[in-house]
PDB file of N, CA and C in Angstrom:
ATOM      1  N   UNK A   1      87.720 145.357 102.851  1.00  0.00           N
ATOM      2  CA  UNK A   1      88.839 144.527 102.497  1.00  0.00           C
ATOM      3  C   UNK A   1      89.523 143.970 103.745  1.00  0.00           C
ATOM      4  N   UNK A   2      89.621 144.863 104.854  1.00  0.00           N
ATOM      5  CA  UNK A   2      90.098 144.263 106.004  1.00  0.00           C
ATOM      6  C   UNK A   2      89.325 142.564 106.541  1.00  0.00           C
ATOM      7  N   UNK A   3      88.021 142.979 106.122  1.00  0.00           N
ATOM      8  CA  UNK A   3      87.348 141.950 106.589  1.00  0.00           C
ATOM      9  C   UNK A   3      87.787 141.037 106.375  1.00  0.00           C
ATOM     10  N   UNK A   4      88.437 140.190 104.828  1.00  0.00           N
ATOM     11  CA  UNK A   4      88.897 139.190 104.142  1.00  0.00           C
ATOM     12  C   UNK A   4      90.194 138.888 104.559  1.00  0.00           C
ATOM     13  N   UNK A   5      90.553 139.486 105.862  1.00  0.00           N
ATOM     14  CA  UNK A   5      92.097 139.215 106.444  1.00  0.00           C
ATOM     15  C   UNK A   5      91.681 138.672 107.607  1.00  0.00           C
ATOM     16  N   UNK A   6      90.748 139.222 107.711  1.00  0.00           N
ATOM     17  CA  UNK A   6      90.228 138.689 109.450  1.00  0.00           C
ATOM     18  C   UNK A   6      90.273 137.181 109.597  1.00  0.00           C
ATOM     19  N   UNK A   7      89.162 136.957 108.980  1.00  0.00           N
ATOM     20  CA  UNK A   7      88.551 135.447 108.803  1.00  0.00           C
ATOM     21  C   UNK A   7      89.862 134.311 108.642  1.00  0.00           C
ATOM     22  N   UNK A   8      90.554 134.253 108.055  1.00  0.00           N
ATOM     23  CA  UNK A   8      91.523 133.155 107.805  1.00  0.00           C
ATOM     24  C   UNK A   8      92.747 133.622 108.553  1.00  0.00           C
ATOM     25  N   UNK A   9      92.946 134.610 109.325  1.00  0.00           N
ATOM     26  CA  UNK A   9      93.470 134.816 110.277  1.00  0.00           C
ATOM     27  C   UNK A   9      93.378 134.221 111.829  1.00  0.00           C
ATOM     28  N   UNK A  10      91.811 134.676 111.806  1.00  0.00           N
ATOM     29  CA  UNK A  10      91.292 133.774 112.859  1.00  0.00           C
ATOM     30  C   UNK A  10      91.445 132.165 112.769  1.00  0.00           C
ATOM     31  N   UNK A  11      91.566 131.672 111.478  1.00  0.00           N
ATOM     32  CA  UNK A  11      91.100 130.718 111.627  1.00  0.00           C
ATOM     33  C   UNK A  11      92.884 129.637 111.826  1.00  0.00           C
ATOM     34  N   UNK A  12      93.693 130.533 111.562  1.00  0.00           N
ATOM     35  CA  UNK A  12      94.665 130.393 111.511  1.00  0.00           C
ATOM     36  C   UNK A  12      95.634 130.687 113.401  1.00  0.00           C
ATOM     37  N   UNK A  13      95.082 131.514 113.752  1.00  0.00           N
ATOM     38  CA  UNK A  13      94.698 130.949 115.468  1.00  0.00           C
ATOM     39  C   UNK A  13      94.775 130.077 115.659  1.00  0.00           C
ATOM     40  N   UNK A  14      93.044 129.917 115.416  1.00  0.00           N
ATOM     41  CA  UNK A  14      92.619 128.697 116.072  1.00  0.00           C
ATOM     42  C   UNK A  14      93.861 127.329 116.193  1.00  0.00           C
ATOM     43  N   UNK A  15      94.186 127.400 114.516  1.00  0.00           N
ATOM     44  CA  UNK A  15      95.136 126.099 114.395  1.00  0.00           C
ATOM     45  C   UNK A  15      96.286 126.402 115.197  1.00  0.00           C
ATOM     46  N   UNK A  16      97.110 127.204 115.477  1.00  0.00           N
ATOM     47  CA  UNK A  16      97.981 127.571 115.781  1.00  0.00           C
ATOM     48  C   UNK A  16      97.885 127.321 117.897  1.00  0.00           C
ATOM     49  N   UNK A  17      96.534 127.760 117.961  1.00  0.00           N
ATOM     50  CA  UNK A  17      96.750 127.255 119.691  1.00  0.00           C
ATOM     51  C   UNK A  17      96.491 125.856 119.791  1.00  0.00           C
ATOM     52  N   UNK A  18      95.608 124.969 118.872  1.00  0.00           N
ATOM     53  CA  UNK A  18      95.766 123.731 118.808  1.00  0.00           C
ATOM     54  C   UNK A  18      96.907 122.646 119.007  1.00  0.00           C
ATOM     55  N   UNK A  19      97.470 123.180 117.535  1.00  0.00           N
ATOM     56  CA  UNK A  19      99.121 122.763 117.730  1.00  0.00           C
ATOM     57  C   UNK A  19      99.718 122.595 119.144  1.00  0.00           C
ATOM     58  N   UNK A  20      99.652 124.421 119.484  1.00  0.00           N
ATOM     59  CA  UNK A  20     100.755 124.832 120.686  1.00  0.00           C
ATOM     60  C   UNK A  20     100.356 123.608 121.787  1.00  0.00           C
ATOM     61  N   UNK A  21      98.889 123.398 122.123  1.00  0.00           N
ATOM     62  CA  UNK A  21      98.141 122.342 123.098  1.00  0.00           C
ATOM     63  C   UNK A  21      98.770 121.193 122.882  1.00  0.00           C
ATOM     64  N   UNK A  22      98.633 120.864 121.522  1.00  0.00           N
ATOM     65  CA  UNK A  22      99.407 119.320 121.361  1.00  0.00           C
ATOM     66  C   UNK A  22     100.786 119.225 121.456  1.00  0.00           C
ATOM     67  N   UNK A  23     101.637 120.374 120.822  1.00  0.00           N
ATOM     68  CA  UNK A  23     102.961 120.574 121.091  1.00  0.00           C
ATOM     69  C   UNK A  23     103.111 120.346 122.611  1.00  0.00           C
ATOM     70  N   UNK A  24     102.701 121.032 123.530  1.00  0.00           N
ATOM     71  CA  UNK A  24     103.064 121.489 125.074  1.00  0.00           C
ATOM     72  C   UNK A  24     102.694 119.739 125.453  1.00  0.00           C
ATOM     73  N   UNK A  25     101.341 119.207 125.387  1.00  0.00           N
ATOM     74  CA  UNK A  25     101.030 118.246 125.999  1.00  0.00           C
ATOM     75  C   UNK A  25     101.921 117.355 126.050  1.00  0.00           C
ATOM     76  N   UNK A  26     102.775 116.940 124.645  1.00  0.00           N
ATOM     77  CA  UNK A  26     103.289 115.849 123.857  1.00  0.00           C
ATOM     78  C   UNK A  26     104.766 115.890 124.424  1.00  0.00           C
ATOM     79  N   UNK A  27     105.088 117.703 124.724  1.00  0.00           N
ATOM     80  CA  UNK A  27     106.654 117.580 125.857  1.00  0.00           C
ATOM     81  C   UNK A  27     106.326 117.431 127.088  1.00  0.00           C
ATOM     82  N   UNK A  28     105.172 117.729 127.717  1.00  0.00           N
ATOM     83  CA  UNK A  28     105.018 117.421 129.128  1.00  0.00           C
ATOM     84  C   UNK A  28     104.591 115.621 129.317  1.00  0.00           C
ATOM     85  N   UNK A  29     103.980 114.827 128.598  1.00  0.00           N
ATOM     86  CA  UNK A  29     104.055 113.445 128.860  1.00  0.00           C
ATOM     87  C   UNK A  29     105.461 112.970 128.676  1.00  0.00           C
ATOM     88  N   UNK A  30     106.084 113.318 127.658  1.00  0.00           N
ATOM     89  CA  UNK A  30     107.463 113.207 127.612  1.00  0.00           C
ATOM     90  C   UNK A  30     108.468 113.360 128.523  1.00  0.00           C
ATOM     91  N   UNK A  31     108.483 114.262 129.211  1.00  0.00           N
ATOM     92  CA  UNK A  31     109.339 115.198 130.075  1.00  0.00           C
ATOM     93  C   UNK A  31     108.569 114.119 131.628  1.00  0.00           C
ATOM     94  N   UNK A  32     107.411 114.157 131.897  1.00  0.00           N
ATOM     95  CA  UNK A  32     106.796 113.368 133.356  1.00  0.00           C
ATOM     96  C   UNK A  32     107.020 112.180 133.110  1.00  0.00           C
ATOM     97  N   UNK A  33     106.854 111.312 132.290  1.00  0.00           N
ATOM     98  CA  UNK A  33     107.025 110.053 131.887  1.00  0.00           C
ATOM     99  C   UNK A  33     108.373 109.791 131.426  1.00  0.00           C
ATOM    100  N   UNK A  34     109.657 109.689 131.624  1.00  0.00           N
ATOM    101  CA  UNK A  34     110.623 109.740 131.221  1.00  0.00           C
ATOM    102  C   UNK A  34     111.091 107.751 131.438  1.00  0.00           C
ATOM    103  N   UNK A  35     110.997 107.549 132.862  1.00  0.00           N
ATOM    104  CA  UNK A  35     111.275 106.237 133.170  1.00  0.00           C
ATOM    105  C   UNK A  35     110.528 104.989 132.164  1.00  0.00           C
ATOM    106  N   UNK A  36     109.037 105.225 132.319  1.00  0.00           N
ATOM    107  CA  UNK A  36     108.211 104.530 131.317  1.00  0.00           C
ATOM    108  C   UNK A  36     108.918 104.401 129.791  1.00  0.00           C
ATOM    109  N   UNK A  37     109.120 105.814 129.194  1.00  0.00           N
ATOM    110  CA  UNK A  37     109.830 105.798 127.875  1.00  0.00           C
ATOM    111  C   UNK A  37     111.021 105.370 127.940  1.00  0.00           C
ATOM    112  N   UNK A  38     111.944 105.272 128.709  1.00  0.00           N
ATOM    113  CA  UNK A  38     112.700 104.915 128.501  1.00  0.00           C
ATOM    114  C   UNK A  38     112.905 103.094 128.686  1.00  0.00           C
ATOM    115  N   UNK A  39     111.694 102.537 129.529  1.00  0.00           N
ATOM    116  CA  UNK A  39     111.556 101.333 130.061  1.00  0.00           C
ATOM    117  C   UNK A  39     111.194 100.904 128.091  1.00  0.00           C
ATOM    118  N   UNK A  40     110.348 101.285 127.453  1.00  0.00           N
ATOM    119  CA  UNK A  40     110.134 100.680 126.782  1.00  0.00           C
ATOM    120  C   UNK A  40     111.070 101.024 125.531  1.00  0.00           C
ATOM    121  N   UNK A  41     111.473 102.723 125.380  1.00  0.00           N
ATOM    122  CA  UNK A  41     112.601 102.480 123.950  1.00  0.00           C
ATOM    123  C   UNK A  41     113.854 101.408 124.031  1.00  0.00           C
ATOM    124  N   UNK A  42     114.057 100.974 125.552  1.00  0.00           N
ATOM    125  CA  UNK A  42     115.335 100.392 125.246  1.00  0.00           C
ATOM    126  C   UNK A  42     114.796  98.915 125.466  1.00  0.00           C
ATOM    127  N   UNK A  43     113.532  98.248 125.133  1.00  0.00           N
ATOM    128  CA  UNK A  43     113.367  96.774 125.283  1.00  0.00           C
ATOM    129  C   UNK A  43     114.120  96.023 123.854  1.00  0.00           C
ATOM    130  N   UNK A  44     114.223  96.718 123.072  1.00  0.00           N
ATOM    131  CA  UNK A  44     114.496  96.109 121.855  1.00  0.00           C
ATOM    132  C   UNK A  44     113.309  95.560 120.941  1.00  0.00           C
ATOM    133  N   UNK A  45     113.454  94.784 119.775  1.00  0.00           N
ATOM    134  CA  UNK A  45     112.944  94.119 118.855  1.00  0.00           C
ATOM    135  C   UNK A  45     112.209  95.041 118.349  1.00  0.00           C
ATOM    136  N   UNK A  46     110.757  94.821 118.096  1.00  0.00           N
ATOM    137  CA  UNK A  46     109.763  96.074 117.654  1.00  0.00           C
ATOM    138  C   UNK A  46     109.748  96.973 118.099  1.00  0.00           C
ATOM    139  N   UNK A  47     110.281  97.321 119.381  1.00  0.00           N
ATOM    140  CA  UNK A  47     109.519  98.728 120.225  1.00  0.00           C
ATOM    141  C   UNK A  47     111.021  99.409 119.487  1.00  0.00           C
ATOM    142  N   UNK A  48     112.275  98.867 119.021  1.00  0.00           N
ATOM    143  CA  UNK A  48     112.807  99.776 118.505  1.00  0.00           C
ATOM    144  C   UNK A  48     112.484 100.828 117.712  1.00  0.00           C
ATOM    145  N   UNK A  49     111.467 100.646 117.217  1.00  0.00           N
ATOM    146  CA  UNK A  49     110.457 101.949 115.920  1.00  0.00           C
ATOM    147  C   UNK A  49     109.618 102.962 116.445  1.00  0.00           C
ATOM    148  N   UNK A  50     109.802 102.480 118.313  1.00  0.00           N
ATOM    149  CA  UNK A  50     108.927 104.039 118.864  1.00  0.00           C
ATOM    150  C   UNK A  50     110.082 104.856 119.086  1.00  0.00           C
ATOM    151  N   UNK A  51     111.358 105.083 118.955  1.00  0.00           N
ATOM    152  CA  UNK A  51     112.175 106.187 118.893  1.00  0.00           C
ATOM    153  C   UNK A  51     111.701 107.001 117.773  1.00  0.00           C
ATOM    154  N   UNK A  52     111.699 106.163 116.867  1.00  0.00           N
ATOM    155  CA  UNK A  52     111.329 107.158 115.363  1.00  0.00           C
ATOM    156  C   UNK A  52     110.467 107.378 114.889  1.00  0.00           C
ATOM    157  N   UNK A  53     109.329 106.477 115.996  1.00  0.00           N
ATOM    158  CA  UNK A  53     107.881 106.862 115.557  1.00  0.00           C
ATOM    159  C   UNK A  53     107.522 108.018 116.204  1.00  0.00           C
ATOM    160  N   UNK A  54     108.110 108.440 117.753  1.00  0.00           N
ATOM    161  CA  UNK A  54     108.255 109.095 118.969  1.00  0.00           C
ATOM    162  C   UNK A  54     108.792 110.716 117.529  1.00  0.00           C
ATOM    163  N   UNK A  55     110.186 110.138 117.300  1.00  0.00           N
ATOM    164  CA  UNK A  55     110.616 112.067 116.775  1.00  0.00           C
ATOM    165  C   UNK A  55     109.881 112.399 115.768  1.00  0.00           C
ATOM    166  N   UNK A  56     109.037 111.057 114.760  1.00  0.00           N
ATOM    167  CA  UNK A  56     108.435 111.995 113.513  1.00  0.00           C
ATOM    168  C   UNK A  56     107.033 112.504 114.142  1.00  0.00           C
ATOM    169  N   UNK A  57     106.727 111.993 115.325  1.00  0.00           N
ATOM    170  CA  UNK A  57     105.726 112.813 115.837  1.00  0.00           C
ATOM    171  C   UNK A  57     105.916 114.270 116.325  1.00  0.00           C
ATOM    172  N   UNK A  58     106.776 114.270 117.171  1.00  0.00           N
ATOM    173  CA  UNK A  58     107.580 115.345 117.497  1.00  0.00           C
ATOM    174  C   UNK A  58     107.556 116.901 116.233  1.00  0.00           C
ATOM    175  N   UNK A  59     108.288 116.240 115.501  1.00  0.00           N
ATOM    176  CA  UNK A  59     109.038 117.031 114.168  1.00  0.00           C
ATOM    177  C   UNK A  59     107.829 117.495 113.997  1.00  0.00           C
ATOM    178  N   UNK A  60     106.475 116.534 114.033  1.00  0.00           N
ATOM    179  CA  UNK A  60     105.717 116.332 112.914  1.00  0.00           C
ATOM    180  C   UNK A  60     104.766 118.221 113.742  1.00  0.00           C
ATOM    181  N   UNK A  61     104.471 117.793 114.927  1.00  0.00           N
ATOM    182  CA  UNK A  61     103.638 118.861 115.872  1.00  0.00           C
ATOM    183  C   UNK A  61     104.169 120.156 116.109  1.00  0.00           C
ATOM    184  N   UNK A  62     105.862 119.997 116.595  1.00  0.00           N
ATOM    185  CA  UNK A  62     106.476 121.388 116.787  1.00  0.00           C
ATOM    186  C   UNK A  62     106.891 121.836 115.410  1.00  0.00           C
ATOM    187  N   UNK A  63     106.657 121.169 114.250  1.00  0.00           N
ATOM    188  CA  UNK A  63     106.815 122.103 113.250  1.00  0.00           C
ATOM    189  C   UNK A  63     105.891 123.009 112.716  1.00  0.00           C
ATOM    190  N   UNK A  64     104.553 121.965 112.463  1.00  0.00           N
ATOM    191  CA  UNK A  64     103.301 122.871 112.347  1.00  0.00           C
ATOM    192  C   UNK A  64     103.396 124.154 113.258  1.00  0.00           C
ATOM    193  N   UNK A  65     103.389 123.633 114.459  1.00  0.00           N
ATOM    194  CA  UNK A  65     102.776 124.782 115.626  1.00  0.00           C
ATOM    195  C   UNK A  65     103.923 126.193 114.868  1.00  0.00           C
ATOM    196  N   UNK A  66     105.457 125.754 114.955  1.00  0.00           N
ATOM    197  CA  UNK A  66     106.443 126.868 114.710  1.00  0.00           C
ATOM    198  C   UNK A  66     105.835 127.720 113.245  1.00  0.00           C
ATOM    199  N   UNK A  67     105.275 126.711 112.451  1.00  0.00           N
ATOM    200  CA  UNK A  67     104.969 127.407 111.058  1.00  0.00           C
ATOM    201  C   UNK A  67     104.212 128.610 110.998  1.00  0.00           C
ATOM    202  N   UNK A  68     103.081 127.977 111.894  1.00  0.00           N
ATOM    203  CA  UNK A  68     102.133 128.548 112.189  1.00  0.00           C
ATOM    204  C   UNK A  68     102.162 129.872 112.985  1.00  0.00           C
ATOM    205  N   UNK A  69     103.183 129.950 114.074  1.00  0.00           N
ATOM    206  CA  UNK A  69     103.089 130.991 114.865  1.00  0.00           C
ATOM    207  C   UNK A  69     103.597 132.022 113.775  1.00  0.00           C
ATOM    208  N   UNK A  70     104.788 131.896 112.896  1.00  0.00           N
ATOM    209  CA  UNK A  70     105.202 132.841 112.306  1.00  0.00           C
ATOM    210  C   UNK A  70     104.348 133.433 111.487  1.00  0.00           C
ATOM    211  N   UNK A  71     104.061 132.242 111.222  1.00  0.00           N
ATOM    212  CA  UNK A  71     102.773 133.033 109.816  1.00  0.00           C
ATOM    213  C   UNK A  71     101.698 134.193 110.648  1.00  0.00           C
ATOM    214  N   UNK A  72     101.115 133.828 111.576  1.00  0.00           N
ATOM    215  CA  UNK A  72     100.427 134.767 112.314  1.00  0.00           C
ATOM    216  C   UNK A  72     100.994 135.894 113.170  1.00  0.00           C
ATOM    217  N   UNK A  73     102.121 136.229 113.223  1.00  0.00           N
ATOM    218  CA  UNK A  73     103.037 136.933 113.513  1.00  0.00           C
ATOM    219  C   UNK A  73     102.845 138.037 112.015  1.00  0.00           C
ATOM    220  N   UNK A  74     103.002 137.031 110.786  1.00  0.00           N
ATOM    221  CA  UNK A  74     103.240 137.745 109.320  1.00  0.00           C
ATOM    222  C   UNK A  74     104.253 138.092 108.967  1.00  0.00           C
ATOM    223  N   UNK A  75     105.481 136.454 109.464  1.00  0.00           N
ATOM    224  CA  UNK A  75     106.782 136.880 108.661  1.00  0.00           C
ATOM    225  C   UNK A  75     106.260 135.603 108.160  1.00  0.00           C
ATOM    226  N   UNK A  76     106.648 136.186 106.711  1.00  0.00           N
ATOM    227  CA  UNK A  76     106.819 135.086 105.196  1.00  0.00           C
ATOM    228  C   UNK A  76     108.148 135.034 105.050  1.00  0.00           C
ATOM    229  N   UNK A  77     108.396 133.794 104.084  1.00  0.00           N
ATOM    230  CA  UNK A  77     109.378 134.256 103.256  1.00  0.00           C
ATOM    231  C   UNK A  77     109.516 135.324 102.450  1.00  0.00           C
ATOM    232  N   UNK A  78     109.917 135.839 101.484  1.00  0.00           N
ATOM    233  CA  UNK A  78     109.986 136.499 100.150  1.00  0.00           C
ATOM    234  C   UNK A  78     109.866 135.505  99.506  1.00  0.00           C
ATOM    235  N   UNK A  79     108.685 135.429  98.146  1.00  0.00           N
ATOM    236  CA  UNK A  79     108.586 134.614  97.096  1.00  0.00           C
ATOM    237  C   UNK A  79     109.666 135.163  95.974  1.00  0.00           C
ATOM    238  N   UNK A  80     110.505 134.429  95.363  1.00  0.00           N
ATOM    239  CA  UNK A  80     110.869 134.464  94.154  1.00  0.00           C
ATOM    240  C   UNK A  80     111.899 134.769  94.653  1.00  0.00           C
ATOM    241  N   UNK A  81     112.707 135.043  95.673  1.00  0.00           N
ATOM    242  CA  UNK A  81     113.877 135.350  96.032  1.00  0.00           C
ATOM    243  C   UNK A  81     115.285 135.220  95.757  1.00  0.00           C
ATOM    244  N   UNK A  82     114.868 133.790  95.401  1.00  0.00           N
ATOM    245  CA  UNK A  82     116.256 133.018  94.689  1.00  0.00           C
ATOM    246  C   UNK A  82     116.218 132.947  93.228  1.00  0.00           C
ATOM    247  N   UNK A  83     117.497 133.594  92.555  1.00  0.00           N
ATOM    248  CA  UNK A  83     117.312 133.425  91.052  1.00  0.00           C
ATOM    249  C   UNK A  83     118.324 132.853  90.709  1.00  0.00           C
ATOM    250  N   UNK A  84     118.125 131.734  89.963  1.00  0.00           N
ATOM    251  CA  UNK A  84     119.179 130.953  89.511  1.00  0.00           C
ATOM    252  C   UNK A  84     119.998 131.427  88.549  1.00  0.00           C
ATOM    253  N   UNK A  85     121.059 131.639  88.824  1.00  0.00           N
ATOM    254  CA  UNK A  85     121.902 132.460  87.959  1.00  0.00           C
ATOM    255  C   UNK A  85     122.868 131.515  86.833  1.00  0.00           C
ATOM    256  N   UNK A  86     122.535 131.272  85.593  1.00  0.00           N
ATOM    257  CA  UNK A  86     123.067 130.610  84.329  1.00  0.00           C
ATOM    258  C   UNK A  86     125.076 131.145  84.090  1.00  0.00           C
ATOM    259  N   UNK A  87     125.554 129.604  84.641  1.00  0.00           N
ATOM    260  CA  UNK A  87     126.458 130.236  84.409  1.00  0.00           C
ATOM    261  C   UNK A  87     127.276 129.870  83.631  1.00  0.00           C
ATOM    262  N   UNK A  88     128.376 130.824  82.930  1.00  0.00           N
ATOM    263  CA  UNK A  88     128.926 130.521  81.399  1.00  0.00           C
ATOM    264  C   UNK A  88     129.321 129.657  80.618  1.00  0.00           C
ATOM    265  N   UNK A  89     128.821 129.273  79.802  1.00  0.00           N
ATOM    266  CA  UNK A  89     129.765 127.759  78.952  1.00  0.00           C
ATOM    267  C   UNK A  89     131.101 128.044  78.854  1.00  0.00           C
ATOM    268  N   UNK A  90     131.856 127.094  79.179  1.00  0.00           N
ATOM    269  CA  UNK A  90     132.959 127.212  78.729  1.00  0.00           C
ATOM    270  C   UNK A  90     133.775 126.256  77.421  1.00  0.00           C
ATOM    271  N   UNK A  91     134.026 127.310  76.946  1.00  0.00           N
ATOM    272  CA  UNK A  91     134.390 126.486  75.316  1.00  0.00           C
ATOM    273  C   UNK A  91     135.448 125.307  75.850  1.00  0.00           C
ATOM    274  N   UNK A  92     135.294 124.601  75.088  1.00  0.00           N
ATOM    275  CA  UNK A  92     136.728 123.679  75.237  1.00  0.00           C
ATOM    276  C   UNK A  92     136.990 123.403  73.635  1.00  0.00           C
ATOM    277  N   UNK A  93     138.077 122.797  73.598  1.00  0.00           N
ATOM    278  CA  UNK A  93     138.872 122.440  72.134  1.00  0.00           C
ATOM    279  C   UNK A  93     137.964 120.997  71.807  1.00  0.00           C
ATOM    280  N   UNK A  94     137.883 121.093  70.640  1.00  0.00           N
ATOM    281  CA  UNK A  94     137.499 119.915  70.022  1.00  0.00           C
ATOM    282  C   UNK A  94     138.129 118.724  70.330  1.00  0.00           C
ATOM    283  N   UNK A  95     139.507 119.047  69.761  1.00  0.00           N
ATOM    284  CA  UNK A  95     140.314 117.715  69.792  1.00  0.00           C
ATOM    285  C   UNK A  95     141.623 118.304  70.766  1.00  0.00           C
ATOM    286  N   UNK A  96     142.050 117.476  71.361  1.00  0.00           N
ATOM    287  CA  UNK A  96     143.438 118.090  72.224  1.00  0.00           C
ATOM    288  C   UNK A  96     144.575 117.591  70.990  1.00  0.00           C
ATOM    289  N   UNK A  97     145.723 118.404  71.343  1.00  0.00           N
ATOM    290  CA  UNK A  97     147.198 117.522  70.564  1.00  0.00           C
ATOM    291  C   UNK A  97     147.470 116.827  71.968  1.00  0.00           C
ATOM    292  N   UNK A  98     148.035 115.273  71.151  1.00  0.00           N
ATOM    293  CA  UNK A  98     148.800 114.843  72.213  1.00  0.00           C
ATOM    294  C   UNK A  98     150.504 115.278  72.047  1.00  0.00           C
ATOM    295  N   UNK A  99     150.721 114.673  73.333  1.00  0.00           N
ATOM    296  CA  UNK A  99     152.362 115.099  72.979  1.00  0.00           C
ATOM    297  C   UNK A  99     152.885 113.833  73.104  1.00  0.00           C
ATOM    298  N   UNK A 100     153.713 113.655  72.124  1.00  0.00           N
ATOM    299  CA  UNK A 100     154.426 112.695  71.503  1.00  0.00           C
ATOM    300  C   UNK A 100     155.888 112.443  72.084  1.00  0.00           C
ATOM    301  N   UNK A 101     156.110 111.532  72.469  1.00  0.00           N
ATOM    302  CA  UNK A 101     157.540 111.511  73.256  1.00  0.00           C
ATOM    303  C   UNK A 101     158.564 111.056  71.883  1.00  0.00           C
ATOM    304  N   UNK A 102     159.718 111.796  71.928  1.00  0.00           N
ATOM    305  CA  UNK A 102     160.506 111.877  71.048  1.00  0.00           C
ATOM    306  C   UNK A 102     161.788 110.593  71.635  1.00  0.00           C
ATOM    307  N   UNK A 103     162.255 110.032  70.620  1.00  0.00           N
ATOM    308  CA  UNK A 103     163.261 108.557  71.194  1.00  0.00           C
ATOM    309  C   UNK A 103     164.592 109.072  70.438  1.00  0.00           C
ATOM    310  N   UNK A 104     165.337 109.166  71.072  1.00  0.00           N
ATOM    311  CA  UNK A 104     166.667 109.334  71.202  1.00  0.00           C
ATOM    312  C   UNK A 104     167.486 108.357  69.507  1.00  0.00           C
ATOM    313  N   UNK A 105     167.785 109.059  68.756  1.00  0.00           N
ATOM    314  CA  UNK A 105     168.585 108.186  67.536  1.00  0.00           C
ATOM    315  C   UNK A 105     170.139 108.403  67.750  1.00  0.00           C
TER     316      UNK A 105
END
């Protein structure tokens, strides 16, 4: 049975130093190249969309890699953790009384 932990463990490595490679690479061109990036995020017109093309890459690599390390670490969440708790009707009146202002005779 151990065996069947191994295998997708390993293989779950593998992905995991991948990531870290592309993660590390993707802050070190970033981090050496700073003048270049910045020569071109601030030209305007189209190149305005490599800021946000730039962080969903970002998001996109250091999240995997982070997912990944934990999982191979073997912290999960807890499944089912959250239970939605139903909470009470509250009656209300059908009809309200209004209140009637009384005029002076």
């Amino acid at each position: 049975m151990a065996a069947d932990y191994r295998k997708p463990k390993k293989k779950l490595v593998g992905k995991l130093a991948l990531f870290g490679v592309f993660t590390g690479a993707a802050y070190a061109a970033l981090l050496l190249n700073q003048g270049l990036i910045t020569a071109y995020f601030t030209k305007g017109a189209l190149y305005a969309l490599l800021p946000i093309a730039s962080a969903f890459a970002f998001s996109f690599l250091h999240g995997n890699f982070t997912s990944l390390f934990w999982t191979v670490l073997g912290v999960e969440a807890k499944k089912g953790s959250i239970v939605a708790r139903k909470t009470p009707e509250i009656r209300r009146p059908d009809r309200r009384e209004r209140l009637r202002l009384r005029t002076k005779a």
